[in-house]
C-alpha atoms as a PDB file:
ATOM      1  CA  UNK A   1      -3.269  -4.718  25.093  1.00  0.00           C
ATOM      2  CA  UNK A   2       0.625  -4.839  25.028  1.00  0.00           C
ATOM      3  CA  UNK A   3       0.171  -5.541  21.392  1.00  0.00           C
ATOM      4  CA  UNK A   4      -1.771  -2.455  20.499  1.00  0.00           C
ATOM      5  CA  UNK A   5       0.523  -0.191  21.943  1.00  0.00           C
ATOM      6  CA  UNK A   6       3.440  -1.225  20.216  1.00  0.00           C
ATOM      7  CA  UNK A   7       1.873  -0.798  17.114  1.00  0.00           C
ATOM      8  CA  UNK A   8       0.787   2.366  18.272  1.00  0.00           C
ATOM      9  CA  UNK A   9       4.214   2.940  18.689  1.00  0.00           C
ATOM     10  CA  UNK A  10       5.178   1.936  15.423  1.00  0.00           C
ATOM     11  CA  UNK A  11       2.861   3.605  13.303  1.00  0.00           C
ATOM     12  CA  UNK A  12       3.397   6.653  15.100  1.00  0.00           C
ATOM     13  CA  UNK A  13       7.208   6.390  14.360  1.00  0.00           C
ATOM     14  CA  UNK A  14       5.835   5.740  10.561  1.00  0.00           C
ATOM     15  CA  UNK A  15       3.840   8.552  10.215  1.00  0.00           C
ATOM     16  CA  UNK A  16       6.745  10.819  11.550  1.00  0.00           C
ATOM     17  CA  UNK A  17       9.584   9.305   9.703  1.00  0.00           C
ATOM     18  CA  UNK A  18       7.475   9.540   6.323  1.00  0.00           C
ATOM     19  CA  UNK A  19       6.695  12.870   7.565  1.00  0.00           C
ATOM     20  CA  UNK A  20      10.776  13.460   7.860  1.00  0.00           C
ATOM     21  CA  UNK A  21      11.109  11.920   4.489  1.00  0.00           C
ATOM     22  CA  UNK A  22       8.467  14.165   2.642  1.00  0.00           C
ATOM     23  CA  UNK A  23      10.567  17.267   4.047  1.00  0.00           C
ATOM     24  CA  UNK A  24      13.645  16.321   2.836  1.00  0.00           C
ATOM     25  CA  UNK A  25      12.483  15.190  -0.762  1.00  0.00           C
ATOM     26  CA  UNK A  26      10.580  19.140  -1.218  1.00  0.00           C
ATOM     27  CA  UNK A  27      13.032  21.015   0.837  1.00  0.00           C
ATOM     28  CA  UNK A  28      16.294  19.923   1.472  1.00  0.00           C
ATOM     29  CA  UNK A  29      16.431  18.418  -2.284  1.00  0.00           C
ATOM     30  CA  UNK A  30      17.566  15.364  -0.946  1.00  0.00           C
ATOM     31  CA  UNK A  31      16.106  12.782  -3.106  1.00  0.00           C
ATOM     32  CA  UNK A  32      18.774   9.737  -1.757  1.00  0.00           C
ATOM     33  CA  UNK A  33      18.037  11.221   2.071  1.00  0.00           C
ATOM     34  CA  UNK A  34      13.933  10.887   1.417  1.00  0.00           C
ATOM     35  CA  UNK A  35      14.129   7.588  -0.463  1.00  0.00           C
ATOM     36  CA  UNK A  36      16.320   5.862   2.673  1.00  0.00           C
ATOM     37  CA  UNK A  37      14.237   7.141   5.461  1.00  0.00           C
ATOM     38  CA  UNK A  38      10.858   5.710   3.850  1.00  0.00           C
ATOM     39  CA  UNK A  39      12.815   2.830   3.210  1.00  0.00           C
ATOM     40  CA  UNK A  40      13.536   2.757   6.834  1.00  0.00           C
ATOM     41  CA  UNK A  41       9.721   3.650   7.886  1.00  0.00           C
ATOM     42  CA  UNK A  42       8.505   0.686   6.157  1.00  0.00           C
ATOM     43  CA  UNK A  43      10.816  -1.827   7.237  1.00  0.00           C
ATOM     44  CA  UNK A  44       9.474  -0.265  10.749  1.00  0.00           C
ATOM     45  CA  UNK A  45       6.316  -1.756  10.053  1.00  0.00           C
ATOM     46  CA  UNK A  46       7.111  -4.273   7.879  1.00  0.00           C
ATOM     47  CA  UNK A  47       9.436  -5.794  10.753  1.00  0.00           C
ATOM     48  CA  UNK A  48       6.572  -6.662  13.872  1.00  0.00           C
ATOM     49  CA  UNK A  49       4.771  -9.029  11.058  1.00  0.00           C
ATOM     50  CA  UNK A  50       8.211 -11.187  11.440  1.00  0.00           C
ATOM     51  CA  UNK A  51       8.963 -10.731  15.480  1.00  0.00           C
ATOM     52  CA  UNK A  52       6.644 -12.606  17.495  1.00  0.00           C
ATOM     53  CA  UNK A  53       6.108 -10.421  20.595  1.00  0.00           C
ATOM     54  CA  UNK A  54       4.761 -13.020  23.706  1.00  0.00           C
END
């Protein structure tokens, strides 16, 4: 169960931080800004696969 809601938590901070990411690519024109944060959303989920959570 403990499991399931940390990934919960992590794909919910996904989904936001791509949603962050897709705002600043269309509106704020930052293109260097966008790339980093979904750089930083997939090492979010990319990251659990390597930490072993007891």
């Amino acid at each position: 169960m403990m499991k399931f809601v940390l990934w919960l938590i992590a794909l919910a901070g996904f989904v936001y931080s791509i949603g962050y990411a897709v705002v600043l690519w269309k509106q704020h024109r930052s293109r260097t800004g966008a790339v980093a944060v979904t750089l930083l959303a997939i090492s979010l989920v990319v990251l659990p696969f390597f930490i072993r959570v007891r």
